[in-house]
Protein backbone atom coordinates (compact mmCIF):
# COMPACT_ATOMS: atom_id res chain seq x y z
CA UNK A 1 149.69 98.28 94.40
CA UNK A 2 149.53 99.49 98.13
CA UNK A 3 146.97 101.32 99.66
CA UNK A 4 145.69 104.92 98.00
CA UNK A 5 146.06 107.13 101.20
CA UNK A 6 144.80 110.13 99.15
CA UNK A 7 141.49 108.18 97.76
CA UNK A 8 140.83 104.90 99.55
CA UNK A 9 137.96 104.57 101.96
CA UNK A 10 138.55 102.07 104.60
CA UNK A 11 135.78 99.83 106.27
CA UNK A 12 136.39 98.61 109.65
CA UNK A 13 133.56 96.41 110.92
CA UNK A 14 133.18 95.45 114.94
CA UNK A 15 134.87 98.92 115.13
CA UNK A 16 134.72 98.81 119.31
CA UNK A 17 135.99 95.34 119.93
CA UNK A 18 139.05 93.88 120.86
CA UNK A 19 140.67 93.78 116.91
CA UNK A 20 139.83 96.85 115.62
CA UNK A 21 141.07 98.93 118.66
CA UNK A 22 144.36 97.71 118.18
CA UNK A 23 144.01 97.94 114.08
CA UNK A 24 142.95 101.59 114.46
CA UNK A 25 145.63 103.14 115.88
CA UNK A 26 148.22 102.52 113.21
CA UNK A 27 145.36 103.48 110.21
CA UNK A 28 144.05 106.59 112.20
CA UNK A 29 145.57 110.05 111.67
CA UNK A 30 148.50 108.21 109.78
CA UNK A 31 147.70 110.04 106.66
CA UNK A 32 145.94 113.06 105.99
CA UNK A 33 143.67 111.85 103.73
CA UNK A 34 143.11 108.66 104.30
CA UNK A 35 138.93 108.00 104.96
CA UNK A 36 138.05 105.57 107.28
CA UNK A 37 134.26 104.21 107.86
CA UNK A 38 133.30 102.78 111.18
CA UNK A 39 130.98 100.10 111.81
CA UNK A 40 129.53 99.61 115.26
CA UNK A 41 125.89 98.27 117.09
CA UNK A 42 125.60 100.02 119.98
CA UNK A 43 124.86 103.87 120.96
CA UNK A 44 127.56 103.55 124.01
CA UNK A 45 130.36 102.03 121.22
CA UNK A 46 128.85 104.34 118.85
CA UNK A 47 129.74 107.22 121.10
CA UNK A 48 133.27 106.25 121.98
CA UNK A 49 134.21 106.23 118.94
CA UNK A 50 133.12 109.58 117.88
CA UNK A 51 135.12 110.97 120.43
CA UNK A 52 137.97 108.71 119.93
CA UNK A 53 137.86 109.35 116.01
CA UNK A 54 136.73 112.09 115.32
CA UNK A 55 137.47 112.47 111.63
CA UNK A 56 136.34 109.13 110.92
CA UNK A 57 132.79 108.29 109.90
CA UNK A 58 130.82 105.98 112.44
CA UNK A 59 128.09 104.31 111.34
CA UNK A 60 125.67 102.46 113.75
CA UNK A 61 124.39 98.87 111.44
CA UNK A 62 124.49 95.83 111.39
CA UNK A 63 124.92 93.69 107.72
CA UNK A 64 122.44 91.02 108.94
CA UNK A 65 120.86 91.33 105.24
CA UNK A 66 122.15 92.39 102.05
CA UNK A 67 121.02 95.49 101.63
CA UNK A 68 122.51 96.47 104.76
CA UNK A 69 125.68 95.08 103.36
CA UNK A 70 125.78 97.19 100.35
CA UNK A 71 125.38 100.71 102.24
CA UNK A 72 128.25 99.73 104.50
CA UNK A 73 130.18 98.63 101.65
CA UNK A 74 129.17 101.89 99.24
CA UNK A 75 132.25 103.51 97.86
CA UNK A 76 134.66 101.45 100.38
CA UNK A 77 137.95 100.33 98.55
CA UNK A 78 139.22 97.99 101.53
CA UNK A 79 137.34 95.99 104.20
CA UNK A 80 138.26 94.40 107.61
CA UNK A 81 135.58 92.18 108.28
CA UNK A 82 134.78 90.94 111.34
CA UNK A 83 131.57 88.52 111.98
CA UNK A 84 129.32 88.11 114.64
CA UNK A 85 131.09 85.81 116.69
CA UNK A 86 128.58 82.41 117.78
CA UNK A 87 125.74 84.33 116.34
CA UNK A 88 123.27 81.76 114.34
CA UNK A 89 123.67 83.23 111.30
CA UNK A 90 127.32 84.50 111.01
CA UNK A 91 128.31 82.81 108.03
CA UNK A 92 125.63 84.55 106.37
CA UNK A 93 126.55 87.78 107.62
CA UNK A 94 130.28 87.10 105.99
CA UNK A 95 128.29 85.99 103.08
CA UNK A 96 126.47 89.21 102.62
CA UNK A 97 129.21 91.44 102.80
CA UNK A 98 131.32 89.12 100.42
CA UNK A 99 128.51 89.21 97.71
CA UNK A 100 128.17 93.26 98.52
CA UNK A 101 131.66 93.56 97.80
CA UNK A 102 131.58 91.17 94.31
CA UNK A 103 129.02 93.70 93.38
CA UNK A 104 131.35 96.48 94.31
CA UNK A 105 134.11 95.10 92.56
CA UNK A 106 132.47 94.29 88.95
CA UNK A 107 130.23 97.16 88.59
CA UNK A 108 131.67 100.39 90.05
CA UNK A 109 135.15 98.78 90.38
CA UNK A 110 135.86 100.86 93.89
CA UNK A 111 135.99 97.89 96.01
CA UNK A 112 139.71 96.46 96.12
CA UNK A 113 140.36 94.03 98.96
CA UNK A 114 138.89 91.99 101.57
CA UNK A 115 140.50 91.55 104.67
CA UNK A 116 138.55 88.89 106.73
CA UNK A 117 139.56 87.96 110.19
CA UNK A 118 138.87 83.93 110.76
CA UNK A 119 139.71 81.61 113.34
CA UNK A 120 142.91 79.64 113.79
CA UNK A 121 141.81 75.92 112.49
CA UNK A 122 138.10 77.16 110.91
CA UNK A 123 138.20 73.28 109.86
CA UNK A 124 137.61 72.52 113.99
CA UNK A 125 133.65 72.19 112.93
CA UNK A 126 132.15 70.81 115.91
CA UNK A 127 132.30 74.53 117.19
CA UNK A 128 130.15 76.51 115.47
CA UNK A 129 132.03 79.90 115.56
CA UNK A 130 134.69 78.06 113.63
CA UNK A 131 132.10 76.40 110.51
CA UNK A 132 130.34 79.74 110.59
CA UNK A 133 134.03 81.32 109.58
CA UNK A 134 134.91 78.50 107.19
CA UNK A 135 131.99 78.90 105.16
CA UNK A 136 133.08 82.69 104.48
CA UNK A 137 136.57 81.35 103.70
CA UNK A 138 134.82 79.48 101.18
CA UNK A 139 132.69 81.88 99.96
CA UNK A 140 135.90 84.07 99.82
CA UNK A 141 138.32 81.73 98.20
CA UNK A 142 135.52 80.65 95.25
CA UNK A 143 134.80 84.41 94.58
CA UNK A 144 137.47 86.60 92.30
CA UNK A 145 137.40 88.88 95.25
CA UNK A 146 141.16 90.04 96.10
CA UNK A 147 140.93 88.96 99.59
CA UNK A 148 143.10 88.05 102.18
CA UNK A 149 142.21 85.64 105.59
CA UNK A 150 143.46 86.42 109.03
CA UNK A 151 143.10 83.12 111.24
CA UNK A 152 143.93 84.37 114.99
CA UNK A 153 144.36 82.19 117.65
CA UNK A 154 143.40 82.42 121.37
CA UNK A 155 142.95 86.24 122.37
CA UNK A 156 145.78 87.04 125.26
CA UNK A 157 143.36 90.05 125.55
CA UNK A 158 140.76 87.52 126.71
CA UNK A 159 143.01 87.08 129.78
CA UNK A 160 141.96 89.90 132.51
CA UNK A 161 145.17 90.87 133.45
CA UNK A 162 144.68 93.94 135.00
CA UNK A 163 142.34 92.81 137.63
CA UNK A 164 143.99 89.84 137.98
CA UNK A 165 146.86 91.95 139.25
CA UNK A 166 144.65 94.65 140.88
CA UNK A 167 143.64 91.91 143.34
CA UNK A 168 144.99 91.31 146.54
CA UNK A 169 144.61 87.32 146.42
CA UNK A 170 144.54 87.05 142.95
CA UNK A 171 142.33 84.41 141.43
CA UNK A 172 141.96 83.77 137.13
CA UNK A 173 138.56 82.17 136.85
CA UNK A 174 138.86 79.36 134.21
CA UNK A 175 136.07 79.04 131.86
CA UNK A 176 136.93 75.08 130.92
CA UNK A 177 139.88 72.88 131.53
CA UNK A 178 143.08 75.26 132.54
CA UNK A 179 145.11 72.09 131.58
CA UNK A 180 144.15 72.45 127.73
CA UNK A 181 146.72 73.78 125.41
CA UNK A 182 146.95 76.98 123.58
CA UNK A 183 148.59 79.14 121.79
CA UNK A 184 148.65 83.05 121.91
CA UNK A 185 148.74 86.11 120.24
CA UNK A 186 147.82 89.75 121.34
CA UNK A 187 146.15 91.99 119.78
CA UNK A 188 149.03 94.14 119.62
CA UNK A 189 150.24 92.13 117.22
CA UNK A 190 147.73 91.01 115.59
CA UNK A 191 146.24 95.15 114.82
CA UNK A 192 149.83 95.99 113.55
CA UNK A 193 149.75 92.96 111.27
CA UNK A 194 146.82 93.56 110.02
CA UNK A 195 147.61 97.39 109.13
CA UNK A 196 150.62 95.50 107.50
CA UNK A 197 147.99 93.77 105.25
CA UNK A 198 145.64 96.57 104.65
CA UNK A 199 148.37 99.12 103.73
CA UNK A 200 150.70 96.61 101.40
CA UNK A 201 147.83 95.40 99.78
CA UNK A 202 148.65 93.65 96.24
CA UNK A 203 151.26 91.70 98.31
CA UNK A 204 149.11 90.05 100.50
CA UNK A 205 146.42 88.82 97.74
CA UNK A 206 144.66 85.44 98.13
CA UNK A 207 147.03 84.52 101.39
CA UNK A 208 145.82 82.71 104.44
CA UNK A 209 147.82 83.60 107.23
CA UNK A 210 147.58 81.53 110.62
CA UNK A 211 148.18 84.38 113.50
CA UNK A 212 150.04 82.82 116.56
CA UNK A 213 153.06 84.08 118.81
CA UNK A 214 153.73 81.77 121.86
CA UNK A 215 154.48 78.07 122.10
CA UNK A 216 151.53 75.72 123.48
CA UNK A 217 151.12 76.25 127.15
CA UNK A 218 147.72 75.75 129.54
CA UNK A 219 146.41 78.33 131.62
CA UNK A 220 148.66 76.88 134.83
CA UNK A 221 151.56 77.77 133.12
CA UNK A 222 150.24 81.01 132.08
CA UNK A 223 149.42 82.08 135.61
CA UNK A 224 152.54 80.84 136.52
CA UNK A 225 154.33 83.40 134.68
CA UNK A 226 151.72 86.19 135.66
CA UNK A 227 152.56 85.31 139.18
CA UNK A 228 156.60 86.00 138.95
CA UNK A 229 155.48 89.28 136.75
CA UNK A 230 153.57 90.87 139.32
CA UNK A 231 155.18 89.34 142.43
CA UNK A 232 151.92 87.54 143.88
CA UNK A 233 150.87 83.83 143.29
CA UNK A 234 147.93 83.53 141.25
CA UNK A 235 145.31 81.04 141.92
CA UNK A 236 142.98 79.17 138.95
CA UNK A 237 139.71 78.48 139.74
CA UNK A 238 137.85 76.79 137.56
CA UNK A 239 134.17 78.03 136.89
CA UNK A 240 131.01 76.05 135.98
CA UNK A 241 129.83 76.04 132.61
CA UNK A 242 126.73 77.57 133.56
CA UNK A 243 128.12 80.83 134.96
CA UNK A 244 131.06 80.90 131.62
CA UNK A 245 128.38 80.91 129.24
CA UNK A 246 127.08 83.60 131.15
CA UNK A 247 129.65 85.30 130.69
CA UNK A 248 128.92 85.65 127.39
CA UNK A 249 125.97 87.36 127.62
CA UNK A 250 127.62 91.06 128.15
CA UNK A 251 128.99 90.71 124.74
CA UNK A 252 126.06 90.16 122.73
CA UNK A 253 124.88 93.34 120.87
CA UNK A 254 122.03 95.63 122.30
CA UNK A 255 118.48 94.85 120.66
CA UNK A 256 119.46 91.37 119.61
CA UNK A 257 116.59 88.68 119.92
CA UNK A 258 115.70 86.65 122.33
CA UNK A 259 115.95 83.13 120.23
CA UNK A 260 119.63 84.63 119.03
CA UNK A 261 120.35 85.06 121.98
CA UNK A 262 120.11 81.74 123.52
CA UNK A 263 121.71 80.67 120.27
CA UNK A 264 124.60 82.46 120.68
CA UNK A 265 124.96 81.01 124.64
CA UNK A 266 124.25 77.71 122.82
CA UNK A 267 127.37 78.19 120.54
CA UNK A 268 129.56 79.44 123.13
CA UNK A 269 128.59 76.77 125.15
CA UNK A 270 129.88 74.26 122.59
CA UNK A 271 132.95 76.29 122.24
CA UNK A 272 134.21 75.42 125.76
CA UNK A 273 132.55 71.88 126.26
CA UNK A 274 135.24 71.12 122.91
CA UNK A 275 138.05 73.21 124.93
CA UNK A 276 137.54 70.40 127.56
CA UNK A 277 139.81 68.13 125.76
CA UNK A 278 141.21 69.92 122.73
CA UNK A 279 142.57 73.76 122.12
CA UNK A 280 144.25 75.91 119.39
CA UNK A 281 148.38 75.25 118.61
CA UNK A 282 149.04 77.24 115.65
CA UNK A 283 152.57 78.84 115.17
CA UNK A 284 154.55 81.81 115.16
CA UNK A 285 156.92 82.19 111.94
CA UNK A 286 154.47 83.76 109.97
CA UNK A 287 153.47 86.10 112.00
CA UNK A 288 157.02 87.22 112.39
CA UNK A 289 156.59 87.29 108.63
CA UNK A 290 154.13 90.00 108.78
CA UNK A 291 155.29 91.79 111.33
CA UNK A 292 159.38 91.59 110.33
CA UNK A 293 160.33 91.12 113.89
CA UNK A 294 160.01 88.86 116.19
CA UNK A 295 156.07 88.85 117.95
CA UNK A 296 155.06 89.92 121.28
CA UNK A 297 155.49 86.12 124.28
CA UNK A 298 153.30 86.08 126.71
CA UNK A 299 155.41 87.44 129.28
CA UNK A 300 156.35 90.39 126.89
CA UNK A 301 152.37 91.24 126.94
CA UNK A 302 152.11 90.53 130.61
CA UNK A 303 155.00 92.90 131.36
CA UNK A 304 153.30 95.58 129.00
CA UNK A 305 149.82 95.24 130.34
CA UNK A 306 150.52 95.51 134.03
CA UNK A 307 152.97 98.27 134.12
């Protein structure tokens, strides 16, 4: 069973961010009939994507309770769910979308599949984005939900390229140890792998699927490479703690309390204090899988982004 293009309506939560822009594109316009329902916080994203999708229904909530969760979720065959990252409560946002679509499922019977994207290594507790997604796994993997879990690794779209490049003495600001190891995938990849998922379906039932392209490598290697791409040595400079966290703060959702707020800062702090010592190695053959060819390097993305 693959996706019904002619009947299926397709939920795609955190419809603005980084995932879902690169998901859309191969879902979008692909079929004529195809429905797609998108779920956003803001007026600004709300906005955007009315005038990037127009055919698509955007709808501005959040699933912060269960009710909220079941409107999203009404009449939806097949959801991409993406949680509030270092939010408090995230696991029980996962949770109330997972019991919305159980309800789905065994009463109606229009709800098909769960696509959830995780973390790489959600069993990495002491950082609370990374329990918060294990406990959906869970909730996911003891349910009789057809589901499958995406488990990303570091985000090479977290890496500002393009200014990095734009600058005449270009600097990447670190935001904790540039000699811990990762590795990468883009979101290139990861948005056509995903439409892999969503549109194959039955084939792709109860998987768990670590997402990772490149070998290990720290941020001095990285910027290494950037600097031989675009022909200018690029300087790391690592930032305090204080001003990263900050950083966080422009990606927390418009109208969000004040005590969730410092939460969130709270979790992202943790986050980076454990990147200190210890980052993400996952690795790249099943990707490949997904994708049947070989995924995007981090030069390959560099290359793409800057040109």
């Amino acid at each position: 069973m693959t996706v019904d293009t002619g009947n299926d309506l397709v939920l795609i939560t955190a419809a603005s961010g980084k995932q879902a822009s690169a998901l859309l594109p191969h879902l979008y316009g692909k079929w004529e009939r195809l429905r797609l329902r998108l779920q956003c916080i803001s007026d600004s994203s709300a906005a955007r994507l009315r005038e990037q999708y127009p055919n698509a229904e955007v709808v501005q909530s959040g699933f912060a309770d269960l009710f909220s969760a079941r409107k999203l979720l009404d009449g939806v065959s097949v959801c991409f769910l993406i949680t509030p990252g270092f939010h408090p409560r995230e696991a029980q946002h996962g949770m109330n979308m997972v019991d919305a679509a159980l309800e789905s499922y065994h009463s109606t019977g229009d709800f098909k599949h769960m696509v959830f994207s995780s973390v790489l290594h959600p069993i990495k507790t002491a950082m609370a984005n990374h329990d918060n997604k294990r406990t959906v796994e869970e909730a996911l993997a003891e349910s009789d939900l057809p589901y499958t879990v995406v488990q990303p690794t570091q985000l090479m779209d977290n890496v500002p390229i393009k200014m990095i490049a734009a600058q005449e003495k270009p600097v990447f600001p670190a935001r904790f140890k540039p000699a811990t190891k990762f590795t990468l995938v883009s979101c290139y990849d990861l948005g056509e792998a995903v439409a892999n998922i969503i549109t194959q379906r039955e084939k792709h039932f109860f998987a768990t699927y670590q997402i990772s392209a490149t070998p290990p490598m720290d941020f001095y290697e990285g910027m290494s490479l950037v600097s031989e791409v675009i022909g200018k040595n690029v300087k790391v400079q690592r930032i305090p703690l204080e001003d990263a966290v900050k950083g966080f703060e422009s990606t927390i959702p418009q109208g969000t309390d004040e005590r969730d707020k410092e939460a969130i800062k709270r979790n992202a702090a943790r986050m980076l204090v454990y990147y200190e010592s210890q980052g993400l190695i996952g690795n790249a053959n099943v990707l490949e899988m997904l994708l049947g060819r070989e995924p995007l390097g981090w030069r390959g993305w560099v290359e793409m982004m800057v040109k």
